[in-house]
Structure formats: C-alpha cells, structure tokens
PDB file of N, CA and C in Angstrom:
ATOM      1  N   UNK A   1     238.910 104.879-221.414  1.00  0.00           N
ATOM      2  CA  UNK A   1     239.743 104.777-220.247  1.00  0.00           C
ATOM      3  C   UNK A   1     239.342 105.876-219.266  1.00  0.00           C
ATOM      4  N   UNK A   2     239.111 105.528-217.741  1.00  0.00           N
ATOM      5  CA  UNK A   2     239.121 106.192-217.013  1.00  0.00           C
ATOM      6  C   UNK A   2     240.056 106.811-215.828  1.00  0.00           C
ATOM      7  N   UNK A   3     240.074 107.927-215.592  1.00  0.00           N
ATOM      8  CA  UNK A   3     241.478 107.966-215.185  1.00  0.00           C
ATOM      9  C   UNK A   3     241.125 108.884-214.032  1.00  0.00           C
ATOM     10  N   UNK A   4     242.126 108.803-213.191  1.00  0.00           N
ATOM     11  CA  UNK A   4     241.488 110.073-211.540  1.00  0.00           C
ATOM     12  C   UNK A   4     242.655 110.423-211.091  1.00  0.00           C
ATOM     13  N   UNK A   5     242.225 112.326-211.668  1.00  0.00           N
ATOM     14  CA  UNK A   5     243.438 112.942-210.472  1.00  0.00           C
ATOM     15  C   UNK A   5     243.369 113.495-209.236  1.00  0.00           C
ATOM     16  N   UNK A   6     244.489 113.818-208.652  1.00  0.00           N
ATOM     17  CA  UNK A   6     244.375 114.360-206.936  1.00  0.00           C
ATOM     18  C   UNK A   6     243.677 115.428-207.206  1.00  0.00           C
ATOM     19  N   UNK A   7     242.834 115.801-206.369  1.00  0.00           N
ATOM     20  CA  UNK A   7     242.318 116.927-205.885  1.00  0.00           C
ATOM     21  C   UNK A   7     242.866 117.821-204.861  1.00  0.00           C
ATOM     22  N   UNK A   8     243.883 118.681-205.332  1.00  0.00           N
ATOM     23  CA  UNK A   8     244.949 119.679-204.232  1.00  0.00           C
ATOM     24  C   UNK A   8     244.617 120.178-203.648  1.00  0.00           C
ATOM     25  N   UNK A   9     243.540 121.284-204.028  1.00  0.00           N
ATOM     26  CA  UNK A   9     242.619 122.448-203.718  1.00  0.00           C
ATOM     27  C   UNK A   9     241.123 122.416-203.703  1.00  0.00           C
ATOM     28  N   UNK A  10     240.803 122.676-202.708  1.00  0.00           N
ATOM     29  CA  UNK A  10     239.068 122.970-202.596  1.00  0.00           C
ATOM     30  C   UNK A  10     238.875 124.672-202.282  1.00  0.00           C
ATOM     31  N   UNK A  11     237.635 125.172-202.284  1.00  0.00           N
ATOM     32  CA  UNK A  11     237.018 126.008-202.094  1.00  0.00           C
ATOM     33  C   UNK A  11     236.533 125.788-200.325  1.00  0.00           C
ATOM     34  N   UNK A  12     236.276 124.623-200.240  1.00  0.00           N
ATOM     35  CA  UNK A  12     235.892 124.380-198.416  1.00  0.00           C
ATOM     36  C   UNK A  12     236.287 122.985-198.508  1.00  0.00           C
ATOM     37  N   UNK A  13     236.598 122.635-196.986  1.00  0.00           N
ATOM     38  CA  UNK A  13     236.762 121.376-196.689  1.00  0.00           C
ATOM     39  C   UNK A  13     235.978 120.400-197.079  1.00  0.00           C
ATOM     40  N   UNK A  14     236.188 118.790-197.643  1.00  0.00           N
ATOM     41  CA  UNK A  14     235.988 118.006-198.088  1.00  0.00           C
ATOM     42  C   UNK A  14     236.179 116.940-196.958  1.00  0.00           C
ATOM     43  N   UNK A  15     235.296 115.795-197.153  1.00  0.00           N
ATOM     44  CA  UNK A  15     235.631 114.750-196.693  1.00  0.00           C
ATOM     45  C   UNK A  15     235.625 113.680-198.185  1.00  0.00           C
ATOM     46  N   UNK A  16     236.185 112.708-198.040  1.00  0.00           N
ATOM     47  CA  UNK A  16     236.337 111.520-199.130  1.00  0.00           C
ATOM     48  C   UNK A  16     235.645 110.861-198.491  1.00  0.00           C
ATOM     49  N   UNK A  17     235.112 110.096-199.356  1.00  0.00           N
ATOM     50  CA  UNK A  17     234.069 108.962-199.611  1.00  0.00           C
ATOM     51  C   UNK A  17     234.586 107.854-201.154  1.00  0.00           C
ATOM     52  N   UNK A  18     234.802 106.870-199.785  1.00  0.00           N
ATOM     53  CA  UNK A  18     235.414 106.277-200.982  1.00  0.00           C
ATOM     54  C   UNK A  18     234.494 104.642-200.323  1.00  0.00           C
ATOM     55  N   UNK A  19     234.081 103.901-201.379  1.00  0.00           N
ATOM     56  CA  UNK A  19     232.788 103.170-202.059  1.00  0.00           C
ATOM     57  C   UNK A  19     233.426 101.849-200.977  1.00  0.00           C
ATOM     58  N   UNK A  20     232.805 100.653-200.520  1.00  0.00           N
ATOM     59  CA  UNK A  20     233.822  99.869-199.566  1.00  0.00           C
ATOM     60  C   UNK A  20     232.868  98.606-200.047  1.00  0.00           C
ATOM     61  N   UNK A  21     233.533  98.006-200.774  1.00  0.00           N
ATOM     62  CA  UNK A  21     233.134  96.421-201.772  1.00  0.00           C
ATOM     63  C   UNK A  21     233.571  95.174-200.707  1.00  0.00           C
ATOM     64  N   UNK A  22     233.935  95.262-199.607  1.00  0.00           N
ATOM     65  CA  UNK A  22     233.988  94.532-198.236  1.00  0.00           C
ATOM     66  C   UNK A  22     232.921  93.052-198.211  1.00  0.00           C
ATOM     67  N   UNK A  23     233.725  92.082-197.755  1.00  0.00           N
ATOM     68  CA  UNK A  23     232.700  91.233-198.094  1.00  0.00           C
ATOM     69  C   UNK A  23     231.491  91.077-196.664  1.00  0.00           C
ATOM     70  N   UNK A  24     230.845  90.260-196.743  1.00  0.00           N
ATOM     71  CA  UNK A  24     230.054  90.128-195.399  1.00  0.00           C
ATOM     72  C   UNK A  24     230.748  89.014-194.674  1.00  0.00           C
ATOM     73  N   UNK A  25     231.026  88.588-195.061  1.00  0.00           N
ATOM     74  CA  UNK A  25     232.026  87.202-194.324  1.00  0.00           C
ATOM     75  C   UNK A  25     232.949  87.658-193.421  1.00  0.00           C
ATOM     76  N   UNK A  26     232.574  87.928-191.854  1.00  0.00           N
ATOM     77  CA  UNK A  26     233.373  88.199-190.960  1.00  0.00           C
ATOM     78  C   UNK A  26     234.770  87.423-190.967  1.00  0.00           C
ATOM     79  N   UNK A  27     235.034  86.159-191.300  1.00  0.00           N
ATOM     80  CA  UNK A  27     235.847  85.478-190.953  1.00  0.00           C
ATOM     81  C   UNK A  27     236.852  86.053-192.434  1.00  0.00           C
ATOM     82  N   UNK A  28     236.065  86.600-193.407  1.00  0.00           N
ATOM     83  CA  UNK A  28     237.098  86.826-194.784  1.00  0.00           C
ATOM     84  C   UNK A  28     238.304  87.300-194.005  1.00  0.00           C
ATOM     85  N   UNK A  29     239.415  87.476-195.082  1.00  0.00           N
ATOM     86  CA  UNK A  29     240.477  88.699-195.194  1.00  0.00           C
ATOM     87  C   UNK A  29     240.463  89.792-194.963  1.00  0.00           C
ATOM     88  N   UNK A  30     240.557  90.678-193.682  1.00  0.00           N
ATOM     89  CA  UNK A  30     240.351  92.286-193.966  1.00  0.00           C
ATOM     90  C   UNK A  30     241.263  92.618-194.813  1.00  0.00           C
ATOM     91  N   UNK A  31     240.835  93.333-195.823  1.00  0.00           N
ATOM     92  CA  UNK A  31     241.792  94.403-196.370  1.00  0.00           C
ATOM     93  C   UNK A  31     241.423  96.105-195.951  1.00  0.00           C
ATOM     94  N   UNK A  32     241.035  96.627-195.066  1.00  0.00           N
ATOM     95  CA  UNK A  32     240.138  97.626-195.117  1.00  0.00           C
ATOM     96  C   UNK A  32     241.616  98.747-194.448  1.00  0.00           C
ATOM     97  N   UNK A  33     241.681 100.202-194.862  1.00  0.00           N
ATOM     98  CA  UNK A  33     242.547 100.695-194.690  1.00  0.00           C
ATOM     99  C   UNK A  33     242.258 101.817-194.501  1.00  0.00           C
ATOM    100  N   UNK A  34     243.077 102.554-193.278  1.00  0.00           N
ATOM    101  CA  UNK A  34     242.140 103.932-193.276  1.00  0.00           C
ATOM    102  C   UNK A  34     242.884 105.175-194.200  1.00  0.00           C
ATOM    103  N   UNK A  35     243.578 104.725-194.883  1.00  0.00           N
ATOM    104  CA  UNK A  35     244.112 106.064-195.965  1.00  0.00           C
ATOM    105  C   UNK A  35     244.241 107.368-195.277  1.00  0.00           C
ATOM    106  N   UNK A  36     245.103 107.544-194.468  1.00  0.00           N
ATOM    107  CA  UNK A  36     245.090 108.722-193.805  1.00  0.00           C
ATOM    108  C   UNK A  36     245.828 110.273-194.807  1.00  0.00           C
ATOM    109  N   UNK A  37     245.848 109.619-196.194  1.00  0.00           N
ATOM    110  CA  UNK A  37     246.646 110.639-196.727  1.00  0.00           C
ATOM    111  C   UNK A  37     245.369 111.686-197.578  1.00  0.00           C
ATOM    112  N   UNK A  38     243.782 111.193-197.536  1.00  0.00           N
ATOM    113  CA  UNK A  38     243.034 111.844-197.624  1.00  0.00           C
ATOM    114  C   UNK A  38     242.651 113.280-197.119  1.00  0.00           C
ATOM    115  N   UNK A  39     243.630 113.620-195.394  1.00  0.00           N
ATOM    116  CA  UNK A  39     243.143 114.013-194.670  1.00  0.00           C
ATOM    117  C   UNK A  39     241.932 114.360-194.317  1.00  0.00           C
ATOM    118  N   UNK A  40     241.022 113.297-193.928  1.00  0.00           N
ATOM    119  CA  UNK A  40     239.527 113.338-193.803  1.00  0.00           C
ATOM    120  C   UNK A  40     240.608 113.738-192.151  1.00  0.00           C
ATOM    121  N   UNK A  41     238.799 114.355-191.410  1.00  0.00           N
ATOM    122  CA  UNK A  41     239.437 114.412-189.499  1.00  0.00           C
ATOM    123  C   UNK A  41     239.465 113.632-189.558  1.00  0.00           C
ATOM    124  N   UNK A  42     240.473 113.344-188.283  1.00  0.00           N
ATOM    125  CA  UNK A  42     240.793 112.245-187.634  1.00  0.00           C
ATOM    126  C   UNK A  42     239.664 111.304-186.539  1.00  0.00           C
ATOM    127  N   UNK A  43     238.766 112.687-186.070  1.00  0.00           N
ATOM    128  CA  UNK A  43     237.633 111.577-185.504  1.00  0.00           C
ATOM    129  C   UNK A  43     236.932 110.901-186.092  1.00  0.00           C
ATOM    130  N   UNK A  44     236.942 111.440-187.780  1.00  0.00           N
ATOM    131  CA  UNK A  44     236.151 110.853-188.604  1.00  0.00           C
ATOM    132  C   UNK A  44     236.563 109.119-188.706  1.00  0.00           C
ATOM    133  N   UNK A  45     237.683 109.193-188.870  1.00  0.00           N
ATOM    134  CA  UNK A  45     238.548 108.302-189.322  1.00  0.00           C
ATOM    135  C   UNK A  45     238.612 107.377-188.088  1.00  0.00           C
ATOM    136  N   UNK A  46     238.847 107.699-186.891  1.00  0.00           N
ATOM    137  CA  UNK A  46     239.437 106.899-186.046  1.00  0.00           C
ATOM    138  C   UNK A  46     237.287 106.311-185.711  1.00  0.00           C
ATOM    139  N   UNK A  47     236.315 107.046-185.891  1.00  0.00           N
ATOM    140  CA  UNK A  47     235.118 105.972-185.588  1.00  0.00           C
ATOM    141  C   UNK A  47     234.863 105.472-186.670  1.00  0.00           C
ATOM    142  N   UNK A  48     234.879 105.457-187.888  1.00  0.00           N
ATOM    143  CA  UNK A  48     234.799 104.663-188.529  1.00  0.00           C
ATOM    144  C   UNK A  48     235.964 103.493-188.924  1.00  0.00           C
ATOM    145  N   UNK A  49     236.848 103.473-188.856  1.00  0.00           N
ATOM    146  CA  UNK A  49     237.772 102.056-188.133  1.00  0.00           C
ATOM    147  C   UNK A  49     237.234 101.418-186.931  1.00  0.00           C
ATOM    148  N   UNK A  50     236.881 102.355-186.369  1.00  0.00           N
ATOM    149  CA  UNK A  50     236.389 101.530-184.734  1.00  0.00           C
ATOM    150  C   UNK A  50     235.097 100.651-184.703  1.00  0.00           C
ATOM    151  N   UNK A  51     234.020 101.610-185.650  1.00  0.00           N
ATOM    152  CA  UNK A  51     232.268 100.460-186.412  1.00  0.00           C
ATOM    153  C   UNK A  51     233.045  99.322-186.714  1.00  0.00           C
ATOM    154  N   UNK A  52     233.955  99.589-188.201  1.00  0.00           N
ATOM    155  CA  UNK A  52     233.590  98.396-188.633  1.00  0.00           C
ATOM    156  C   UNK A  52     234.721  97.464-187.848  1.00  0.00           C
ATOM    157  N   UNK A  53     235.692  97.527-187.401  1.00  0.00           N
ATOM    158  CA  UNK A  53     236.399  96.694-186.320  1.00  0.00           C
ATOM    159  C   UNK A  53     235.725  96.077-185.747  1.00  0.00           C
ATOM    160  N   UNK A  54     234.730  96.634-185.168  1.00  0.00           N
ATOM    161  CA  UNK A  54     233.837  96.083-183.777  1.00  0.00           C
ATOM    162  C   UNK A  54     232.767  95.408-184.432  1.00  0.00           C
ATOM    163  N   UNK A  55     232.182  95.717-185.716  1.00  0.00           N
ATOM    164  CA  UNK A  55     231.318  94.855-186.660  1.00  0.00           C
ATOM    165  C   UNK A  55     232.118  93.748-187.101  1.00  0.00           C
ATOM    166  N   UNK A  56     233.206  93.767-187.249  1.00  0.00           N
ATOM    167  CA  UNK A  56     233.540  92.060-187.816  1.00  0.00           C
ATOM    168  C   UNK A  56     234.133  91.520-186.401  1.00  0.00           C
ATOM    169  N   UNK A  57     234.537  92.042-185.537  1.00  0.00           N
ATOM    170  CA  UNK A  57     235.123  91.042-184.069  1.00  0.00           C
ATOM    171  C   UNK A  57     233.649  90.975-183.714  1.00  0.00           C
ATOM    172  N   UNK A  58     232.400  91.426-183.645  1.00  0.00           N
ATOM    173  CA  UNK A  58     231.095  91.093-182.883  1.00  0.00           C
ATOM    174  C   UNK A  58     230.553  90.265-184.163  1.00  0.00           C
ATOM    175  N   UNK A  59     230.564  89.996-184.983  1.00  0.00           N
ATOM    176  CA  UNK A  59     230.355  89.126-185.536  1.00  0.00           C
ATOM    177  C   UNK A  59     230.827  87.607-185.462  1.00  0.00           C
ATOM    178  N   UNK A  60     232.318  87.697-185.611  1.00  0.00           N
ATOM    179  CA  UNK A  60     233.010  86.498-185.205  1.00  0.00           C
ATOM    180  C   UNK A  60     232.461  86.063-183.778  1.00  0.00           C
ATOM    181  N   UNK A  61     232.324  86.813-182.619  1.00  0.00           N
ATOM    182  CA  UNK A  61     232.010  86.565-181.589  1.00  0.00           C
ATOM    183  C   UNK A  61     230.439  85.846-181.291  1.00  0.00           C
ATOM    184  N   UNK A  62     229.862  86.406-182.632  1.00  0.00           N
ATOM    185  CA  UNK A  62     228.626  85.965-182.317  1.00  0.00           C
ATOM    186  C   UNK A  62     227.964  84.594-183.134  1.00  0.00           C
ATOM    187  N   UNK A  63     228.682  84.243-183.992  1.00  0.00           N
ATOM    188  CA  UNK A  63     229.298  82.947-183.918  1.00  0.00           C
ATOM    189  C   UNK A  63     229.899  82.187-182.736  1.00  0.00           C
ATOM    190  N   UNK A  64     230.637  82.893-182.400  1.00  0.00           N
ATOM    191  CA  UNK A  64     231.343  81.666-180.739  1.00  0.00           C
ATOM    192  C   UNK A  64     229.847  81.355-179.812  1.00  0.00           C
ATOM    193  N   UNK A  65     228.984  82.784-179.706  1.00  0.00           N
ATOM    194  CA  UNK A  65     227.797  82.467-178.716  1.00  0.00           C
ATOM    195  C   UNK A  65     227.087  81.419-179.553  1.00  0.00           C
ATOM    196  N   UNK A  66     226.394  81.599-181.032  1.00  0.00           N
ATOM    197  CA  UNK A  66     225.380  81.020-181.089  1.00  0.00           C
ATOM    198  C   UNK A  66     225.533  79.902-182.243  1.00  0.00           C
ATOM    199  N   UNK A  67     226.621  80.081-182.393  1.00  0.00           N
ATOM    200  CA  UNK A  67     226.904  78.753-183.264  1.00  0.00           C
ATOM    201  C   UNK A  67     228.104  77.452-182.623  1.00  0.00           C
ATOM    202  N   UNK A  68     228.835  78.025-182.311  1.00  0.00           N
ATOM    203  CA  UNK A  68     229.963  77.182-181.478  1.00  0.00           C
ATOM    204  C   UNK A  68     229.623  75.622-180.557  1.00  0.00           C
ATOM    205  N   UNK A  69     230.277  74.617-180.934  1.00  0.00           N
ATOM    206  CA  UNK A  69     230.079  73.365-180.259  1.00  0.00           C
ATOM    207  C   UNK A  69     230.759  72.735-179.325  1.00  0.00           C
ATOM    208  N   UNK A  70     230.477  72.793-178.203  1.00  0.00           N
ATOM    209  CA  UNK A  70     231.833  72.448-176.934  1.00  0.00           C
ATOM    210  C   UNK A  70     232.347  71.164-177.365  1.00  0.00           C
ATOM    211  N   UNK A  71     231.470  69.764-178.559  1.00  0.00           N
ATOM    212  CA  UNK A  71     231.508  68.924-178.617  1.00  0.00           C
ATOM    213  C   UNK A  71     232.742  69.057-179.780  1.00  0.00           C
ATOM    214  N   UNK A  72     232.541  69.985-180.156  1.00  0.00           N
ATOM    215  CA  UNK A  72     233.589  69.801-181.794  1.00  0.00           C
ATOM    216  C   UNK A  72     234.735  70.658-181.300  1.00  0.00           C
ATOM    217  N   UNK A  73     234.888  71.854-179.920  1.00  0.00           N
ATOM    218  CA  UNK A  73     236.286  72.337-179.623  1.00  0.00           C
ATOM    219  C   UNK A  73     236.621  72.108-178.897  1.00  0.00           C
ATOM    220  N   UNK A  74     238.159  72.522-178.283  1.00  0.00           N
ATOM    221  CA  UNK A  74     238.802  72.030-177.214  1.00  0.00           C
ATOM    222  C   UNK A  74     239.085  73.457-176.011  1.00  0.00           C
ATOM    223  N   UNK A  75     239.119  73.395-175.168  1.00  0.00           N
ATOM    224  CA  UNK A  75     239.270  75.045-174.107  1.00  0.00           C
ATOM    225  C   UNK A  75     240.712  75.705-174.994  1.00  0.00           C
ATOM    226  N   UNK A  76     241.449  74.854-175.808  1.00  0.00           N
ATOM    227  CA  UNK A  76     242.504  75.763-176.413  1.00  0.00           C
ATOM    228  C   UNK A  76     241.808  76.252-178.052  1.00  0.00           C
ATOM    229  N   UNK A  77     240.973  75.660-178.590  1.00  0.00           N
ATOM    230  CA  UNK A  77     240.852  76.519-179.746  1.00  0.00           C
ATOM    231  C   UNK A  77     239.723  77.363-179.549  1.00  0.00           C
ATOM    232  N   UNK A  78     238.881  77.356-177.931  1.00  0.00           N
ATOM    233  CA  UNK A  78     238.036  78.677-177.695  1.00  0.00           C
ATOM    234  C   UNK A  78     239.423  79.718-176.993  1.00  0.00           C
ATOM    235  N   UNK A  79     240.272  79.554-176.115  1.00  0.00           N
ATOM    236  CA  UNK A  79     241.260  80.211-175.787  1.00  0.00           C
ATOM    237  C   UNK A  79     241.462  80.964-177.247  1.00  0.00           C
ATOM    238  N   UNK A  80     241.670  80.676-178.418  1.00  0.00           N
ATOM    239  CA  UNK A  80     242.352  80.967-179.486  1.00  0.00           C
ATOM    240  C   UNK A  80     241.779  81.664-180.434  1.00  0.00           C
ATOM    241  N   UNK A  81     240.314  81.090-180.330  1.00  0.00           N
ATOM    242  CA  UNK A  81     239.253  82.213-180.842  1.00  0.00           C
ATOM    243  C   UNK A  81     239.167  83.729-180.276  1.00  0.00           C
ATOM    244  N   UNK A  82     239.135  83.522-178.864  1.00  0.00           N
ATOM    245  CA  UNK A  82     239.260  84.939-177.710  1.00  0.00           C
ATOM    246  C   UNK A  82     240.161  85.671-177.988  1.00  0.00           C
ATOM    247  N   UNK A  83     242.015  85.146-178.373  1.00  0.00           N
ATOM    248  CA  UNK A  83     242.515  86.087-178.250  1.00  0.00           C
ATOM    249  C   UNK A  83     242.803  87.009-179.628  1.00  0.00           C
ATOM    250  N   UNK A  84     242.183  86.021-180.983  1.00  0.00           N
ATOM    251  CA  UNK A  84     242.476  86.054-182.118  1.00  0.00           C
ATOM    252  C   UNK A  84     241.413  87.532-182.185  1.00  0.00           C
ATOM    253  N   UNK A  85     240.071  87.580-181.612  1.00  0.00           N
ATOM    254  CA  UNK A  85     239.485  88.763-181.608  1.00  0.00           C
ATOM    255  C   UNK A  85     239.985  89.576-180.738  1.00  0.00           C
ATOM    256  N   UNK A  86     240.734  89.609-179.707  1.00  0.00           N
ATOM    257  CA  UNK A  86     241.340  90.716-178.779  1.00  0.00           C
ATOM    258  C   UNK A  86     242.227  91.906-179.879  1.00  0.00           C
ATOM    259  N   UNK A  87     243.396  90.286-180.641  1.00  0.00           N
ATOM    260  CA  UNK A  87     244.597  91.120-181.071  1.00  0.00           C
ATOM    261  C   UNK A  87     244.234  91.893-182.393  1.00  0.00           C
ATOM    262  N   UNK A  88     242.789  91.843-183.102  1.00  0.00           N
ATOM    263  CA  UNK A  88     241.771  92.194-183.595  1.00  0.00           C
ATOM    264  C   UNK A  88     241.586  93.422-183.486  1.00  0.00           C
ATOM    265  N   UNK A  89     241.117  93.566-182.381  1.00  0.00           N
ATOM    266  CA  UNK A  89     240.476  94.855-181.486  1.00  0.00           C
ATOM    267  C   UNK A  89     241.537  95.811-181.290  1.00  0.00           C
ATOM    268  N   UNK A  90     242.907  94.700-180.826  1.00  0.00           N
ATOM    269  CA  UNK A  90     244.109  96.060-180.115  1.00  0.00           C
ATOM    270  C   UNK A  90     244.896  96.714-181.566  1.00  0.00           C
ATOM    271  N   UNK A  91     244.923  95.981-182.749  1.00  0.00           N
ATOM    272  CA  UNK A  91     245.767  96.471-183.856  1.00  0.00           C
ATOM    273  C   UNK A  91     244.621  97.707-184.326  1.00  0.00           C
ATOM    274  N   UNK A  92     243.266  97.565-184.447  1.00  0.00           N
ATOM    275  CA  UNK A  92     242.317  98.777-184.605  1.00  0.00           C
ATOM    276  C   UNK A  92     242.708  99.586-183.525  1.00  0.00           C
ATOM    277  N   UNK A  93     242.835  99.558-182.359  1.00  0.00           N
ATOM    278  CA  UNK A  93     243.150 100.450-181.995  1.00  0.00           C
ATOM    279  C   UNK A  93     244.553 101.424-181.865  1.00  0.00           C
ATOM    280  N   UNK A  94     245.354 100.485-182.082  1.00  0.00           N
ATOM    281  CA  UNK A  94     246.763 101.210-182.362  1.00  0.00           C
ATOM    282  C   UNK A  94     247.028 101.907-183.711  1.00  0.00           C
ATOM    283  N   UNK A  95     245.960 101.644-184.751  1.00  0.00           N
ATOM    284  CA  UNK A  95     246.021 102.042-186.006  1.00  0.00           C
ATOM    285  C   UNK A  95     245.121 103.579-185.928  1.00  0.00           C
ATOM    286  N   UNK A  96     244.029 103.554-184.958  1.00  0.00           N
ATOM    287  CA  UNK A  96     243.724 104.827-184.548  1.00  0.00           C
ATOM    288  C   UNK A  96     244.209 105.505-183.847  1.00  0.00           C
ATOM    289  N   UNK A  97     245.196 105.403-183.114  1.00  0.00           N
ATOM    290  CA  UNK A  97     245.947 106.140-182.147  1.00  0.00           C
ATOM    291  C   UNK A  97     247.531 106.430-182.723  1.00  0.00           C
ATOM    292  N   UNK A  98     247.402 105.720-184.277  1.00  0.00           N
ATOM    293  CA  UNK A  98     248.469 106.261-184.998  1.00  0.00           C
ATOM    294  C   UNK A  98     250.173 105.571-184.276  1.00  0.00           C
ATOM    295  N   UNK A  99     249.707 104.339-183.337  1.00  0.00           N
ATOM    296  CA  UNK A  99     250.674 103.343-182.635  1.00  0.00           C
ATOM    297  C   UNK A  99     251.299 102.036-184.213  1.00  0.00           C
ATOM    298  N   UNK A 100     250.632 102.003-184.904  1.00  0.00           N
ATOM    299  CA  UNK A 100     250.675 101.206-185.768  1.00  0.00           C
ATOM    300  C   UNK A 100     249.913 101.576-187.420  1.00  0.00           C
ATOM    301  N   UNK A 101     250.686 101.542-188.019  1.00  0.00           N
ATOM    302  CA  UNK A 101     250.874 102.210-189.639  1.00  0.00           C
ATOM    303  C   UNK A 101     249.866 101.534-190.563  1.00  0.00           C
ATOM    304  N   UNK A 102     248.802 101.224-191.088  1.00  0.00           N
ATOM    305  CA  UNK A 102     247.937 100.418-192.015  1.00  0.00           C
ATOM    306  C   UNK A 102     248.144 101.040-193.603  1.00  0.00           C
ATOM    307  N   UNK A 103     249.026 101.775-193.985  1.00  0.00           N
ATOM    308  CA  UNK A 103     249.088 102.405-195.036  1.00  0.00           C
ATOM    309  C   UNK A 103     249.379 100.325-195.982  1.00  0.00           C
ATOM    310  N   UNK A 104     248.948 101.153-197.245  1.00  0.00           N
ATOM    311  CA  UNK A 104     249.536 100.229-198.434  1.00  0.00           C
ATOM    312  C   UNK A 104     250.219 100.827-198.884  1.00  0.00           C
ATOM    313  N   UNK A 105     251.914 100.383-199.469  1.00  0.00           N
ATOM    314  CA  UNK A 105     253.033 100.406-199.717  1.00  0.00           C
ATOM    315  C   UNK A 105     253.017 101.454-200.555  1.00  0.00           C
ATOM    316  N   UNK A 106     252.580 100.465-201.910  1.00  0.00           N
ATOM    317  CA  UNK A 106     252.735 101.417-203.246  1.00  0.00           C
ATOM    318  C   UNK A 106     252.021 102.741-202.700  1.00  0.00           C
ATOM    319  N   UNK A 107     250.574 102.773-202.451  1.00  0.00           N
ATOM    320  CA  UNK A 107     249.793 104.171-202.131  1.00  0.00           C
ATOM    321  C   UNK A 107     250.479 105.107-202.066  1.00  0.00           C
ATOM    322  N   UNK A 108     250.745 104.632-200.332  1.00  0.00           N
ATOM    323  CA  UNK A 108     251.808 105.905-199.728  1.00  0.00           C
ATOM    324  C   UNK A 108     252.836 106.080-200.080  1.00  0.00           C
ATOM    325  N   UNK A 109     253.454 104.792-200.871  1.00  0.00           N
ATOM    326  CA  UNK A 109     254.979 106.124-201.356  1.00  0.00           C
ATOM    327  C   UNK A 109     254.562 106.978-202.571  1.00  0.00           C
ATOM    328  N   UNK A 110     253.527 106.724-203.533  1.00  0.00           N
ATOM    329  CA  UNK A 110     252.968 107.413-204.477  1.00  0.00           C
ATOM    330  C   UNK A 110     252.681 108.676-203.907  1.00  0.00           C
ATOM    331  N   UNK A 111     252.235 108.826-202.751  1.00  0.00           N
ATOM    332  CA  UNK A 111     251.434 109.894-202.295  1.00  0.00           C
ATOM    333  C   UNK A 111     252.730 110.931-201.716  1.00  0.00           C
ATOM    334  N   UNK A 112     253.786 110.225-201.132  1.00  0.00           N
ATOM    335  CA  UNK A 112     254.844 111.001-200.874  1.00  0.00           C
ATOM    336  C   UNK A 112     255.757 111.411-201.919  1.00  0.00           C
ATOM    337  N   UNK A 113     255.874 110.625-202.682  1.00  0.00           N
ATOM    338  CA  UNK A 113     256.307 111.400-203.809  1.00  0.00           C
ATOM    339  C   UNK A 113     255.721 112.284-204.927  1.00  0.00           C
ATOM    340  N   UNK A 114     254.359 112.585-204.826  1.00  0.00           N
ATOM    341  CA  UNK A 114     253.460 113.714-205.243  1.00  0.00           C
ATOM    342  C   UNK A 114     253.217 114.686-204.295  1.00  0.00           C
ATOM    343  N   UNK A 115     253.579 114.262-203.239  1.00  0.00           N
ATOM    344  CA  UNK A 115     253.802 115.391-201.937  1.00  0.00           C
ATOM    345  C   UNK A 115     255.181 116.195-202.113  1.00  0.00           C
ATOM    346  N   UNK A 116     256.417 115.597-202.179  1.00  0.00           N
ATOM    347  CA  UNK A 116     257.206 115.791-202.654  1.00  0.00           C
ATOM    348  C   UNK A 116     257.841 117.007-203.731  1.00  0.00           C
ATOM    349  N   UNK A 117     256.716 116.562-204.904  1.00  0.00           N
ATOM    350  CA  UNK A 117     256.938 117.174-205.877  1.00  0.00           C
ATOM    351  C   UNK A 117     256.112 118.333-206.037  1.00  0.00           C
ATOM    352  N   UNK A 118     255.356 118.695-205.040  1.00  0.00           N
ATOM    353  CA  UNK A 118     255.062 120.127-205.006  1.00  0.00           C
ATOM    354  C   UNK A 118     255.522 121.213-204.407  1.00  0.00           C
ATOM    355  N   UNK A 119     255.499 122.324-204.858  1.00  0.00           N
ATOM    356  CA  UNK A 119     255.941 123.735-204.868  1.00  0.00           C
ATOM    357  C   UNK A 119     255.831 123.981-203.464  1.00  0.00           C
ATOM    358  N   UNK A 120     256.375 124.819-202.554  1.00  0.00           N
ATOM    359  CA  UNK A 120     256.242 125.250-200.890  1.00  0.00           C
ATOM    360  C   UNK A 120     255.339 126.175-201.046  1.00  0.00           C
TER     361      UNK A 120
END
C-alpha cells in the first residue's frame, strides 16, 4: 500500500507538480483543477489554467474551421458552438481571477480541516 502525506515544511519554496492523465479529446469532460491549496504562485497557476484553457477552446475551434459542414449545421448550432467556447474561456478566467471557485468538495474540506487542526 501506498500512501502520501502533506508536506508542511520545506527548507525553500516548492512548487507541486502534479502528473495530468488528461485526455486529448478536446470535446472530452474537463476535469482539470487548479488546486489552489498547494500554494504554488499564483502566476504560476493562473498561466497554466490559461495554456491549457486556450488548448482545448483552440482546439474545439479548430474543428469549427477545418472540419465543420455548413451542409450538416444550422447558423443556430454554429451560434452555439461560439458561445459554448466563449463561456469556456470566461469560467477560466474567473477561476483565475479567483471570481469563481474550481476546488473539489471532498479535497478542500479535507484540506481545511487539516488546516484547522494545526497549532498557530
């Protein structure tokens, strides 16, 4: 069994690196999360949300250029494609500007309650 504990204390600042099994399928499910309880910087954090954001909306998009059939859509399901990558783009960005929360549930209350439970 393998097992992993927090790391409280360093000797010098750390960044995390944590491994990203992401599929290539722009159109998949994002699950991708920026774990802000790592405290990696924040510029760190806020451009790398912003790559790969802009790597799966320019992907999808590049499908609409070079694959897309005016014969098989209608001006409402390209309307729908457009805004589906906008609201795409604007939740990455409210998630970097700390406007909108991407934490996972269990994580962060785990993490607050090991926050919690330490000494001042």
């Amino acid at each position: 069994m393998h097992r992993v504990t927090p790391v409280t204390e360093a000797k010098e600042d750390r960044i995390s690196f944590i491994v990203s099994f992401t599929t290539t399928d722009v159109f998949a499910q994002d699950n991708t999360r920026t774990v802000k309880f790592t405290k990696d910087p924040e510029n760190i954090m806020a451009w790398e949300m912003a790559k790969h954001t802009a790597w799966r909306v320019g992907g999808q998009l590049d499908y609409l250029i070079d694959e897309s059939d005016p014969n098989q859509m209608d001006p409402q399901a390209f309307a729908d494609y457009l805004n589906e990558s906008a609201a795409k783009l604007q939740r990455a960005a409210n998630i970097i500007l700390d406007l909108e929360d991407d934490a996972v549930g269990h994580v962060d209350a785990a993490f607050k309650t090991q926050k919690s439970a330490e000494p001042d």
